[in-house]
N, C-alpha and C. Protein backbone atom coordinates (compact mmCIF):
# COMPACT_ATOMS: atom_id res chain seq x y z
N UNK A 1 0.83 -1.18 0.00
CA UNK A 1 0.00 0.00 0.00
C UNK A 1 0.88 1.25 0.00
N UNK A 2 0.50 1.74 -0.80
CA UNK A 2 1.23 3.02 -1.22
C UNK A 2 0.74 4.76 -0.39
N UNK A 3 1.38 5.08 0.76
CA UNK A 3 1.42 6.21 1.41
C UNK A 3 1.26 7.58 0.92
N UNK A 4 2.06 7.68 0.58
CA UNK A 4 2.69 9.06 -0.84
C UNK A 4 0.87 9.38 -1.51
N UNK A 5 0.78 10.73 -0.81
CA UNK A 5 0.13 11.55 -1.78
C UNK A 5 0.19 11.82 -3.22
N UNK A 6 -0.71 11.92 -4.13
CA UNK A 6 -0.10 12.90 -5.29
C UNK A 6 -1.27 13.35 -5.56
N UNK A 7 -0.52 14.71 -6.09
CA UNK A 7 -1.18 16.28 -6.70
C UNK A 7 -2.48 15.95 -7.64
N UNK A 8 -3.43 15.99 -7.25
CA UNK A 8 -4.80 15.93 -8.23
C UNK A 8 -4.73 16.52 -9.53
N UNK A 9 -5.39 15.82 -10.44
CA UNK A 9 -5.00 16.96 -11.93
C UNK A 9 -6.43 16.99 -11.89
N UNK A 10 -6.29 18.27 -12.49
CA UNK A 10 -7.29 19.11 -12.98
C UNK A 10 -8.66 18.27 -13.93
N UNK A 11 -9.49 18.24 -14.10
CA UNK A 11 -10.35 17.25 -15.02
C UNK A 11 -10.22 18.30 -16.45
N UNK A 12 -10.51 17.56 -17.35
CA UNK A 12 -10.30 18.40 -18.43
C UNK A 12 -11.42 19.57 -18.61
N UNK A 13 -12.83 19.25 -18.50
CA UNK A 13 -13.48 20.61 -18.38
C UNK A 13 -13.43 21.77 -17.96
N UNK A 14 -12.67 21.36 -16.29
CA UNK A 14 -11.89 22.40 -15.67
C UNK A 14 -10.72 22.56 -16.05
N UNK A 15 -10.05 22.34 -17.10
CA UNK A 15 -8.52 22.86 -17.43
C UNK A 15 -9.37 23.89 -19.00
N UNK A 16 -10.57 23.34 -19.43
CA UNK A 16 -10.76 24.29 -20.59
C UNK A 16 -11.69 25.69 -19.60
N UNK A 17 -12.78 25.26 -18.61
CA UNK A 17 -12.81 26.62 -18.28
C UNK A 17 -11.73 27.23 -18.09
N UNK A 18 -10.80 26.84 -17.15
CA UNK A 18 -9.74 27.65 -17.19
C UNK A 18 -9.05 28.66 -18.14
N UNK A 19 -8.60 27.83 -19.27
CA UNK A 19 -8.31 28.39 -20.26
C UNK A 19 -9.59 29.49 -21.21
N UNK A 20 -10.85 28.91 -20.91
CA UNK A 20 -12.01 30.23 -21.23
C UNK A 20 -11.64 31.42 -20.91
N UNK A 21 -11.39 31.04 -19.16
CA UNK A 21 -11.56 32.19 -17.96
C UNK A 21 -10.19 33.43 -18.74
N UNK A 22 -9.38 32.59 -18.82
CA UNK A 22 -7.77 32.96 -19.13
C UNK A 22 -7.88 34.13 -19.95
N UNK A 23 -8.56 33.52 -21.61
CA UNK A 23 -8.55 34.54 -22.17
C UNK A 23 -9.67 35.27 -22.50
N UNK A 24 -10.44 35.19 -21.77
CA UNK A 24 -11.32 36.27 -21.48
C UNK A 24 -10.60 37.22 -20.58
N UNK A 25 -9.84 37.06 -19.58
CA UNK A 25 -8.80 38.00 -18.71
C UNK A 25 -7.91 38.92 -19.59
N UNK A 26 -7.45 37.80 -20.64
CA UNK A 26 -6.64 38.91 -21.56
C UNK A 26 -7.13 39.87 -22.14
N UNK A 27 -8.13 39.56 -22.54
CA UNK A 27 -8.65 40.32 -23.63
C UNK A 27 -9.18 41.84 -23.03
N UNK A 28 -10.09 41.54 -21.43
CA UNK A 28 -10.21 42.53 -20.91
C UNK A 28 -9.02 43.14 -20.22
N UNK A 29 -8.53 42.55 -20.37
CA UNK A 29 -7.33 43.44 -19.56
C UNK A 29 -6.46 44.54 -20.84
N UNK A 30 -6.00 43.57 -21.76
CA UNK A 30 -5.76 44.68 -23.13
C UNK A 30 -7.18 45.84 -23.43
N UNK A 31 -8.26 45.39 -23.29
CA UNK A 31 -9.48 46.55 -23.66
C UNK A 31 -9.34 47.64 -22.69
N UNK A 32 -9.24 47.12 -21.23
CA UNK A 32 -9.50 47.88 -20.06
C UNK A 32 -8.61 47.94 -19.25
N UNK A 33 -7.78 47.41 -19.15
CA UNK A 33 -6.63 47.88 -18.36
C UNK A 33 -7.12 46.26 -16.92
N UNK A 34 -5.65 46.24 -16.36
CA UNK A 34 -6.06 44.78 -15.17
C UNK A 34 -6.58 45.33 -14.49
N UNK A 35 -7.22 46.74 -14.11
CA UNK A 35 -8.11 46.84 -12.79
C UNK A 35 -9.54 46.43 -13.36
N UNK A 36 -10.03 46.22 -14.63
CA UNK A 36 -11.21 45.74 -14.91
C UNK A 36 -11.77 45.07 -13.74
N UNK A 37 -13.38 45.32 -13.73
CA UNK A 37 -13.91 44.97 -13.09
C UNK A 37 -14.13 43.11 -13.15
N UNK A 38 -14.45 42.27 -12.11
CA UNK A 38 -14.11 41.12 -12.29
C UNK A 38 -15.39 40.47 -12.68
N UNK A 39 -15.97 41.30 -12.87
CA UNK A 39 -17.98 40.73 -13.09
C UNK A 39 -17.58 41.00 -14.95
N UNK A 40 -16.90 41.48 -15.83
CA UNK A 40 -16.50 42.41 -17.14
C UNK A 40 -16.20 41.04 -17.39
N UNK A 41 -15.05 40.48 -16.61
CA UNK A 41 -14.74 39.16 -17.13
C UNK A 41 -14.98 38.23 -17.48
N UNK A 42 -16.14 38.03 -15.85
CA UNK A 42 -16.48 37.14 -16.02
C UNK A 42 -17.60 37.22 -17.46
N UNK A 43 -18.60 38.36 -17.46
CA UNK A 43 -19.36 38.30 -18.62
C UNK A 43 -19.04 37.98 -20.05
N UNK A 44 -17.61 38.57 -19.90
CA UNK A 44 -16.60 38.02 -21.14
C UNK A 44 -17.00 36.66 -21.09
N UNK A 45 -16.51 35.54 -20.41
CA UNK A 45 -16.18 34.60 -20.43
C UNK A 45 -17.25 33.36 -20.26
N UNK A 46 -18.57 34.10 -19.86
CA UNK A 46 -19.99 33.69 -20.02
C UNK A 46 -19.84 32.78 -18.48
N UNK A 47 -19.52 33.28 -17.50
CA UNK A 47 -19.17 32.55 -16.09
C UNK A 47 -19.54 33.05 -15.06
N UNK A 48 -20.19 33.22 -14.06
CA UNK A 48 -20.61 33.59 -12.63
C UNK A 48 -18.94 33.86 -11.75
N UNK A 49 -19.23 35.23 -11.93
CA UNK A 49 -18.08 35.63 -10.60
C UNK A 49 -17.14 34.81 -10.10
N UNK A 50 -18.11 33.82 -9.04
CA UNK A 50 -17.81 33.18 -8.16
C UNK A 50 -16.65 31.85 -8.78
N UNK A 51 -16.83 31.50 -10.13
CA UNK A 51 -16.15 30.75 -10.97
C UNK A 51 -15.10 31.82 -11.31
N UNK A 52 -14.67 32.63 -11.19
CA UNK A 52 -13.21 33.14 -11.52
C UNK A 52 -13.01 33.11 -10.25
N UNK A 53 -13.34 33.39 -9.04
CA UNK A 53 -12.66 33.63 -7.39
C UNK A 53 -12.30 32.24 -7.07
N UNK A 54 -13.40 31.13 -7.65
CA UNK A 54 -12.76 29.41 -7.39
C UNK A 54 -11.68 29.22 -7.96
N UNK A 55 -11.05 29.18 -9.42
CA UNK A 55 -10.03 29.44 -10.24
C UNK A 55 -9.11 30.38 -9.59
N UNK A 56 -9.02 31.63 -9.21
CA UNK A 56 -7.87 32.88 -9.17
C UNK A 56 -8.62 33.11 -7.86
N UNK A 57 -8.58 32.77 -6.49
CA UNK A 57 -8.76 33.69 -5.44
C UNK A 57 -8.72 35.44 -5.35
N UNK A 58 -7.34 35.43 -5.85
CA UNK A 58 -7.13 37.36 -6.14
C UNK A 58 -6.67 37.81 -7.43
N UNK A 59 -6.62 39.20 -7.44
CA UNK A 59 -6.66 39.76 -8.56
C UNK A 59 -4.90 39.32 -8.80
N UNK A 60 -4.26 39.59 -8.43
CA UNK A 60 -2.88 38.65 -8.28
C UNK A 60 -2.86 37.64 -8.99
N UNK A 61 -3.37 36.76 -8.48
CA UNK A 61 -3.84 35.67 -8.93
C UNK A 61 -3.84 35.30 -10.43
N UNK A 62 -5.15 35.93 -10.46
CA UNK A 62 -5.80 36.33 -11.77
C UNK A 62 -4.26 36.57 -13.28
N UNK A 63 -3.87 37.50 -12.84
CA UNK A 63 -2.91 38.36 -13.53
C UNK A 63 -1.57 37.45 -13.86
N UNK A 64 -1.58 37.13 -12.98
CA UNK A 64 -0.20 35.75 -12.68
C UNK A 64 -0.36 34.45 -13.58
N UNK A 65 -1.94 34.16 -13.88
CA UNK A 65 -2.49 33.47 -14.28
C UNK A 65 -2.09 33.36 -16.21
N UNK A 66 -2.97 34.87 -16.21
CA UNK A 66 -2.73 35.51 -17.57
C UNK A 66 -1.61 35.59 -18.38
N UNK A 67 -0.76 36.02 -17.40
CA UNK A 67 0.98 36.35 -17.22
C UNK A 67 1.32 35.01 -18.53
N UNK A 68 1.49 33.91 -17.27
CA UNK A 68 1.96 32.80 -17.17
C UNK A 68 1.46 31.86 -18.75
N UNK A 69 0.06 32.18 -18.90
CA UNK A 69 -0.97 31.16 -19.83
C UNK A 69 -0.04 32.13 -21.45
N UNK A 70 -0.06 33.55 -21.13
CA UNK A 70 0.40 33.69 -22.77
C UNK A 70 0.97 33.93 -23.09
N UNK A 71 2.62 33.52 -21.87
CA UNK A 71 4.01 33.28 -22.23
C UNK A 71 4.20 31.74 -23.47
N UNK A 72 3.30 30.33 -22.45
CA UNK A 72 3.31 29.26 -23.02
C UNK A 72 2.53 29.53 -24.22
N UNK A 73 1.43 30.12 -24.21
CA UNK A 73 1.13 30.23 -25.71
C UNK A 73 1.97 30.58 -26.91
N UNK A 74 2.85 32.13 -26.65
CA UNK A 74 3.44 32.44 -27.23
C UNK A 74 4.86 31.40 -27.91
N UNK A 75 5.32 30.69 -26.67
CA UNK A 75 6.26 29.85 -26.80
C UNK A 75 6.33 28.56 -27.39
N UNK A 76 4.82 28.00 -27.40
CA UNK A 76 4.29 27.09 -28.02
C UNK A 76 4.03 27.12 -29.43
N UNK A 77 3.79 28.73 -29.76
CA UNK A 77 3.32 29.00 -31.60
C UNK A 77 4.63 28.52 -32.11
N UNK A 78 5.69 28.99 -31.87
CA UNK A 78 7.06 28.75 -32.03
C UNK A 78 7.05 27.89 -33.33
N UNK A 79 7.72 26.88 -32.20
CA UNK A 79 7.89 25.46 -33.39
C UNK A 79 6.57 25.21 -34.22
N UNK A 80 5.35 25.00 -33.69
CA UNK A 80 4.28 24.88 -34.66
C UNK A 80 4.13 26.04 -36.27
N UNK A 81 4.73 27.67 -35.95
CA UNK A 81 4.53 27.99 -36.75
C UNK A 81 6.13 27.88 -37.96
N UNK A 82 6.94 27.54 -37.32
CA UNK A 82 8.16 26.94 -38.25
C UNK A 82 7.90 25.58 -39.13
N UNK A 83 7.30 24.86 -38.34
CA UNK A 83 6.76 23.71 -38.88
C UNK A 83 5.54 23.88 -40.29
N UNK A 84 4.80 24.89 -39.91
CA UNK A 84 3.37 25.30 -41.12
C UNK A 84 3.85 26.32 -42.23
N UNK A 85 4.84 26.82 -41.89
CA UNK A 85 4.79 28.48 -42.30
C UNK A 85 5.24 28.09 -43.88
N UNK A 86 5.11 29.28 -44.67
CA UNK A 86 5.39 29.09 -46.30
C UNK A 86 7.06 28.65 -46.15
N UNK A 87 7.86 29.85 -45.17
CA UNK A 87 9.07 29.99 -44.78
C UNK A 87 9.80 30.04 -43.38
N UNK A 88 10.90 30.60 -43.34
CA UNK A 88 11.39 30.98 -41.95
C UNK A 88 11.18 32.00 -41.63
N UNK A 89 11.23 33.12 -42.17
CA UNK A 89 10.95 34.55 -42.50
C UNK A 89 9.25 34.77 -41.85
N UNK A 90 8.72 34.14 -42.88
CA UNK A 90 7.21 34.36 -42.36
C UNK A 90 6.52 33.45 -40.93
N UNK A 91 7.35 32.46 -40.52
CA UNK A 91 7.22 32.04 -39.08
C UNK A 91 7.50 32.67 -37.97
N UNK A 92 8.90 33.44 -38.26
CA UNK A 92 9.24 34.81 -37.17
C UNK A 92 8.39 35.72 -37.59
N UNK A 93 7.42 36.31 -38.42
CA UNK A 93 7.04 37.23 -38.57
C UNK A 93 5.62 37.41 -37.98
N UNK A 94 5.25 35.88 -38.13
CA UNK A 94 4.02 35.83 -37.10
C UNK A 94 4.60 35.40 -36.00
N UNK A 95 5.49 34.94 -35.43
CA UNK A 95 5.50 34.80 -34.41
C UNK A 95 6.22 36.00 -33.46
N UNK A 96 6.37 36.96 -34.24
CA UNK A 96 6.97 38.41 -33.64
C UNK A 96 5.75 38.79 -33.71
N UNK A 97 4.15 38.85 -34.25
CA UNK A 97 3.00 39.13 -34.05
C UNK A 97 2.42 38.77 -32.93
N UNK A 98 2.70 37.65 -32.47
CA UNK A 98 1.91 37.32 -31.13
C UNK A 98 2.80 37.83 -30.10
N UNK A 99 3.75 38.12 -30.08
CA UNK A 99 5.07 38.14 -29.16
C UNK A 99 4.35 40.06 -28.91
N UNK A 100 3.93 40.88 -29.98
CA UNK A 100 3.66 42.62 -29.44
C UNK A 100 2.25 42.17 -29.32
N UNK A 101 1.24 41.03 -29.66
CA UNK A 101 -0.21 41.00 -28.62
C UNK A 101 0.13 40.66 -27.23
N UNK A 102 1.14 39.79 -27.27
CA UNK A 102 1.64 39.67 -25.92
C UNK A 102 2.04 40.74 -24.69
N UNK A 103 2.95 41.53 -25.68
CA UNK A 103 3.14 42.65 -25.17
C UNK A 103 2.38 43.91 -24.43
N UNK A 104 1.38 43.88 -25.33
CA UNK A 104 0.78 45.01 -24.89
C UNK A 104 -0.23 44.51 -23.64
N UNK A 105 -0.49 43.28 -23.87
CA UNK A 105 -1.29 42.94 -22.44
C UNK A 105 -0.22 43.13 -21.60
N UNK A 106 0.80 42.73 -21.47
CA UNK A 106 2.62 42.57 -20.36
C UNK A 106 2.31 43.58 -19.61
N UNK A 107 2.56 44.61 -20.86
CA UNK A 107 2.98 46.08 -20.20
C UNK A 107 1.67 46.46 -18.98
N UNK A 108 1.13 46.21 -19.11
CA UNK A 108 -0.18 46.37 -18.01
C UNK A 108 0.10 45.27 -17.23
N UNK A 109 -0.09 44.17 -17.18
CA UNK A 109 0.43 43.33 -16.09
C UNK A 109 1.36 43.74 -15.36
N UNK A 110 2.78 44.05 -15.69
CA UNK A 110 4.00 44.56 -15.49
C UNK A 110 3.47 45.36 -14.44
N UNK A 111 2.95 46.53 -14.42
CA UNK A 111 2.53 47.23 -13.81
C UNK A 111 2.01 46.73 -12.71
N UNK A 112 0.99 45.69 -12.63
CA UNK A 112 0.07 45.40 -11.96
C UNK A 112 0.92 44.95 -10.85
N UNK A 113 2.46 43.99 -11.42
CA UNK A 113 2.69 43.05 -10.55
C UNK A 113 4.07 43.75 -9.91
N UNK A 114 4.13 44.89 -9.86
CA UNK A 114 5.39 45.45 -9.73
C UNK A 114 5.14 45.33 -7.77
N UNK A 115 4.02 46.04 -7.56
CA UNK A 115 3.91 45.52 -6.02
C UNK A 115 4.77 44.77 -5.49
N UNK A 116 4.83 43.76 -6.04
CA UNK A 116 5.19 42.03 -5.49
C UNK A 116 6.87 41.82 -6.36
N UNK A 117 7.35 42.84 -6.05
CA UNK A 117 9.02 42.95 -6.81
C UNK A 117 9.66 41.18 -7.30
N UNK A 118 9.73 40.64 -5.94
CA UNK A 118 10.34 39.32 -6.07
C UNK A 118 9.61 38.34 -6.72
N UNK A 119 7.80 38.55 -7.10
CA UNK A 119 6.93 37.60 -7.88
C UNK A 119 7.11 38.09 -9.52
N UNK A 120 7.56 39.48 -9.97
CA UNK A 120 7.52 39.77 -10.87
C UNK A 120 9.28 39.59 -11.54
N UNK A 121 10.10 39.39 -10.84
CA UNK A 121 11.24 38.83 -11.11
C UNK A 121 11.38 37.88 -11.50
N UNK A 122 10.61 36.85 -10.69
CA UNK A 122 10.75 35.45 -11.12
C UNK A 122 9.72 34.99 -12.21
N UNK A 123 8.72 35.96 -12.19
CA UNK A 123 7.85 35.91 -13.92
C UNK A 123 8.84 36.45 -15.03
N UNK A 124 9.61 37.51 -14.81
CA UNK A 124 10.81 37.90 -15.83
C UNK A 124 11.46 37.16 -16.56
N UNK A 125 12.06 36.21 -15.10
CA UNK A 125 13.02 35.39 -15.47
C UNK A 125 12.54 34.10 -16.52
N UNK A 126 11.36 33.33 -15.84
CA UNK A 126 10.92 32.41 -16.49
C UNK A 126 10.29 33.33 -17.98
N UNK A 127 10.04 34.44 -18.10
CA UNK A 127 9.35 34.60 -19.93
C UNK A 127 11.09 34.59 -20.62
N UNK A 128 11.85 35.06 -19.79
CA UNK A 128 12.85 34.86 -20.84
C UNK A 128 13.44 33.76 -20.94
N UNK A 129 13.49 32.72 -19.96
CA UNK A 129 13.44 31.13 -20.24
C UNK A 129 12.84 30.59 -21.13
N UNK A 130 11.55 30.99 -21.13
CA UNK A 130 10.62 30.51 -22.42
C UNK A 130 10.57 30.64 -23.56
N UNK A 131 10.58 31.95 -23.77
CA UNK A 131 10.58 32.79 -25.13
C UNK A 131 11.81 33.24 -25.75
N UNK A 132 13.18 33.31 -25.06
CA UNK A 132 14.43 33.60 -25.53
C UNK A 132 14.38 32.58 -26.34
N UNK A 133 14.74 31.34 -26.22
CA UNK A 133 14.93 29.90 -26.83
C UNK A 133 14.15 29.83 -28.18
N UNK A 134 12.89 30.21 -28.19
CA UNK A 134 12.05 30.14 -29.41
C UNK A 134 12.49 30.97 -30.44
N UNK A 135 12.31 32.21 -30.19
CA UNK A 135 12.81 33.64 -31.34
C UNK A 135 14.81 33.36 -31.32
N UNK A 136 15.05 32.41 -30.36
CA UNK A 136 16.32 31.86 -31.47
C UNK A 136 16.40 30.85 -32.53
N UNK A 137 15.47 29.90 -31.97
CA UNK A 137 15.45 28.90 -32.91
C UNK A 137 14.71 29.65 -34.46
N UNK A 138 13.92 30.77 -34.22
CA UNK A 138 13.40 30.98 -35.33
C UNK A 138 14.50 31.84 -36.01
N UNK A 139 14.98 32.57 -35.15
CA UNK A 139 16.07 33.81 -36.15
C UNK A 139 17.33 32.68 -37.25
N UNK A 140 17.38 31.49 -36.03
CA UNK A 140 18.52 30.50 -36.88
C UNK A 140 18.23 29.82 -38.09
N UNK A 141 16.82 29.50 -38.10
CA UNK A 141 15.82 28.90 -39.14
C UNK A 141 16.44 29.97 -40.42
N UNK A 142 16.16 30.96 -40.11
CA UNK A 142 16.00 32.21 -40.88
C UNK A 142 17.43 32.24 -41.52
N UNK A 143 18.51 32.55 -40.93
CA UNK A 143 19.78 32.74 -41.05
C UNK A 143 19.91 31.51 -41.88
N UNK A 144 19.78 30.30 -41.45
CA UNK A 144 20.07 29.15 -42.42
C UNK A 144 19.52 28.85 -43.82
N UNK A 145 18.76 29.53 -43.71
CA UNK A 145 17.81 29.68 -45.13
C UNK A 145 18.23 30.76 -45.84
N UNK A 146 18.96 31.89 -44.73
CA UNK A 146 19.75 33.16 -46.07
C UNK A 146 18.21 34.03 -45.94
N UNK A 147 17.64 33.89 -45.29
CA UNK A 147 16.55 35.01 -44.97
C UNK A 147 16.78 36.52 -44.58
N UNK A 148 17.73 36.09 -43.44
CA UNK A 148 17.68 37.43 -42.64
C UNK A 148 19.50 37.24 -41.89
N UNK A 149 19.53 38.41 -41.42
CA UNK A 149 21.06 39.13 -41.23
C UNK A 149 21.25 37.97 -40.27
N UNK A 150 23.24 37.45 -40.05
CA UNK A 150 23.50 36.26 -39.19
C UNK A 150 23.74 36.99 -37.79
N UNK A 151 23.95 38.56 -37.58
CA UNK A 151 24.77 39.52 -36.81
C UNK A 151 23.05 39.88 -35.50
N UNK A 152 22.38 39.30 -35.66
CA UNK A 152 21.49 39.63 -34.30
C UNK A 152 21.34 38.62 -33.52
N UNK A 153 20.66 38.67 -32.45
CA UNK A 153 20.84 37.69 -31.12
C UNK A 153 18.99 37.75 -31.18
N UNK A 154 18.35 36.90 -30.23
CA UNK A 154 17.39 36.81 -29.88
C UNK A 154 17.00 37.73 -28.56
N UNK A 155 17.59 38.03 -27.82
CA UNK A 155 17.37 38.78 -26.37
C UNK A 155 17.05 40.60 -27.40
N UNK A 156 18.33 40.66 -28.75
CA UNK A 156 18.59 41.81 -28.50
C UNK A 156 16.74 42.23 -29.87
N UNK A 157 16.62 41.27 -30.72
CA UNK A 157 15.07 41.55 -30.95
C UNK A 157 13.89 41.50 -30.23
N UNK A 158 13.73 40.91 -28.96
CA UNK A 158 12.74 41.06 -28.42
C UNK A 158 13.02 42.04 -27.45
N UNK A 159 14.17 42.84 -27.44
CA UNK A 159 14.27 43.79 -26.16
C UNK A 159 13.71 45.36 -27.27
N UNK A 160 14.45 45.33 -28.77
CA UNK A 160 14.04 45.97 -29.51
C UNK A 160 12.10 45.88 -29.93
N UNK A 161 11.38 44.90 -30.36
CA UNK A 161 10.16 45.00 -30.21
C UNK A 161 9.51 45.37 -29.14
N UNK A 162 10.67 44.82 -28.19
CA UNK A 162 9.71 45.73 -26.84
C UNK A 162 8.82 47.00 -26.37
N UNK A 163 10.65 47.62 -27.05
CA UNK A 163 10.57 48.91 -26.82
C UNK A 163 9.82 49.57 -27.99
N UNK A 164 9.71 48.84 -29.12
CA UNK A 164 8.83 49.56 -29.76
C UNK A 164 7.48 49.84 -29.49
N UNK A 165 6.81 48.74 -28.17
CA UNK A 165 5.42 48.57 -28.15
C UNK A 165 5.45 49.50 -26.97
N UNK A 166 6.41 50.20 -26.49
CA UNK A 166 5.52 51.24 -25.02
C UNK A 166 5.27 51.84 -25.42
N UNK A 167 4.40 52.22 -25.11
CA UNK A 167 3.55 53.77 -25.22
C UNK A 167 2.58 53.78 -26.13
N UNK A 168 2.31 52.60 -26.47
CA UNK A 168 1.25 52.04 -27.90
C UNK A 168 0.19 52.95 -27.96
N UNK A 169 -1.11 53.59 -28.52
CA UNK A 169 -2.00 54.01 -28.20
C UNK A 169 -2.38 54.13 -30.26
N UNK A 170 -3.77 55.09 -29.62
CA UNK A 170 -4.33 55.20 -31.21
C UNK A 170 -3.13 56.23 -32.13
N UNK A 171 -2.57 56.89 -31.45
CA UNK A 171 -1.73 57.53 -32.23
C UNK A 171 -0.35 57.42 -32.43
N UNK A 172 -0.40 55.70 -32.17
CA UNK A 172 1.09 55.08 -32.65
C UNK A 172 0.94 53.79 -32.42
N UNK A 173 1.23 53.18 -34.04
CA UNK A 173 1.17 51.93 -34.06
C UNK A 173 2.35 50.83 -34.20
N UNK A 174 2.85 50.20 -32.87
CA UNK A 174 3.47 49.60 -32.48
C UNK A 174 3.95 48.32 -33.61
N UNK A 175 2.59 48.46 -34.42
CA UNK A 175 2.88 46.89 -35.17
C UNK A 175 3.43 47.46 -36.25
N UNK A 176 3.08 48.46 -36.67
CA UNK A 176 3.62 49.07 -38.55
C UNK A 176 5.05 49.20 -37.81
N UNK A 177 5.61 49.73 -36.67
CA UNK A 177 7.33 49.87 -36.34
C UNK A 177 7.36 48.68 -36.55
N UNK A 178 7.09 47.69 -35.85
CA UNK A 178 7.93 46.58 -35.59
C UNK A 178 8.29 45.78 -36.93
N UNK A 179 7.14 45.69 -37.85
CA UNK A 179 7.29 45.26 -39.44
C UNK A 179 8.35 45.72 -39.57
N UNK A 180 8.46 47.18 -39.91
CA UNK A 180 9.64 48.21 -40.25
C UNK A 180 10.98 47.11 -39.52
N UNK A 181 10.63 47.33 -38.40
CA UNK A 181 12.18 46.20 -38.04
C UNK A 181 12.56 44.78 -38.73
N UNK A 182 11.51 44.42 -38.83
CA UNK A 182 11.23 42.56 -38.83
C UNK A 182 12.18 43.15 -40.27
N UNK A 183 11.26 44.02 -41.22
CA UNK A 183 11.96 44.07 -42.87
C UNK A 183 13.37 44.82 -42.37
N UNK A 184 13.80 45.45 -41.86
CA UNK A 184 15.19 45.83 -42.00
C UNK A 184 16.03 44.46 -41.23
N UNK A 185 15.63 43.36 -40.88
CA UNK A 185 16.54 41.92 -40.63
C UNK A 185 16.67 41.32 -41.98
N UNK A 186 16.08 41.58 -42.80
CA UNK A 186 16.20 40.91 -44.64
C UNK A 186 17.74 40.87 -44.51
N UNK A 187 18.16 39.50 -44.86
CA UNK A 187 19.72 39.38 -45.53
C UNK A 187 19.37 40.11 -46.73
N UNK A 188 21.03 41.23 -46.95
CA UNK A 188 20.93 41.48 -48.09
C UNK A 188 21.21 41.07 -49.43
N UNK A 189 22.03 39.62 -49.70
CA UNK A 189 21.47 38.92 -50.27
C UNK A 189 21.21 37.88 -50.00
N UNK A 190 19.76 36.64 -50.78
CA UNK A 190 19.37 35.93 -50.89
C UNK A 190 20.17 34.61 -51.23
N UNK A 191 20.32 33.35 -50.39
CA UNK A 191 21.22 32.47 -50.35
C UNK A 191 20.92 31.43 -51.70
C-alpha cells in the first residue's frame, strides 16, 4: 500500500474553463486595463463571478495566471509555426505578431505586478526562459535559409520590439514599427 500523496489533476473541463476564464482576462485586460472589473470578465467569459474567485482567489492571482498562460502560448506557436509556415521569415514574422499581442497585455500586467518585486522577477526570469529559446530557434531557421542578417541575437530583438510597443496608443502603431524592423533583418542577399 502506497502512502505518498499525489497532486490531483485538474479534469479536463476544468482545465478548458480555465483556459475560457484565461482569455477572457486577456482580452479585458488589453481593452480595459487589469483593474477591470471582475464581473467584465467574467461576462466576457460567459461565467458567474464566483467561478473566476474558485479558479484565481485574487486579482494577483488572476494576472499571474494571464501572465503565465500567454508566455506558453506564445512559446508554443514557435515550433508549430516553423513547422506550417510558407518559410522561416514568415514564421518569425508571425511569431513576432503574437510576441507585441503579448506585449501590450505585459505592459499592463507589469505594472500590476510590480507591487510584489520578487513575484515579478521570477515571472521575468521564467518569460525569458521561455521565449528567448524560441525567437532563437526561429532567427537561426532564418539565417540558415539566407533570410535574414547572421549579426542579431534573440534577447537583443525582443528587447528591440519591446521597446517599440511602449507607449502604444491610437496615435502610434506599435505593429507598422515593428514590421519596419522585422523588414530591415532581410539578408541582403538571398542564399
Amino acid at each position: 500500500m502506497t502512502t505518498g500523496r499525489t497532486t490531483p489533476t485538474k479534469r479536463a473541463d476544468a482545465r478548458r474553463n480555465e483556459q475560457v476564464l484565461l482569455d477572457a482576462a486577456a482580452a479585458a485586460f488589453v481593452a480595459s486595463g487589469v483593474e477591470v472589473p471582475v464581473r467584465h470578465i467574467a461576462a466576457r467569459a460567459g461565467v458567474g463571478v464566483g467561478t473566476i474567485y474558485r479558479h484565481f482567489p485574487t486579482r494577483a492571482d488572476l494576472v499571474i495566471a494571464v501572465y503565465r498562460h500567454q508566455v506558453d502560448a506564445c512559446a508554443d506557436a514557435g515550433p508549430t509555426l516553423l513547422a506550417h509556415a510558407d518559410s522561416p521569415h514568415q514564421a518569425l514574422s508571425r511569431w513576432i505578431d503574437l510576441f507585441v499581442d503579448f506585449l501590450t497585455t505585459k505592459h499592463g500586467l507589469a505594472a500590476a505586478l510590480q507591487s510584489d518585486r520578487a513575484q515579478f522577477e521570477t515571472l521575468h526570469a521564467w518569460f525569458l526562459d521561455r521565449l528567448v529559446p524560441v525567437c532563437a530557434e526561429l532567427l537561426q531557421a532564418c539565417v540558415q535559409a539566407g533570410q535574414v542578417r547572421d549579426d542579431i541575437e534573440a534577447l537583443e530583438l525582443m528587447r528591440g520590439v519591446g521597446n517599440l510597443c511602449i507607449g502604444a496608443d491610437e496615435r502610434y502603431d506599435a505593429r507598422r514599427m515593428v514590421e519596419l524592423l522585422i523588414a530591415g533583418l532581410r539578408a541582403t542577399t538571398q542564399r
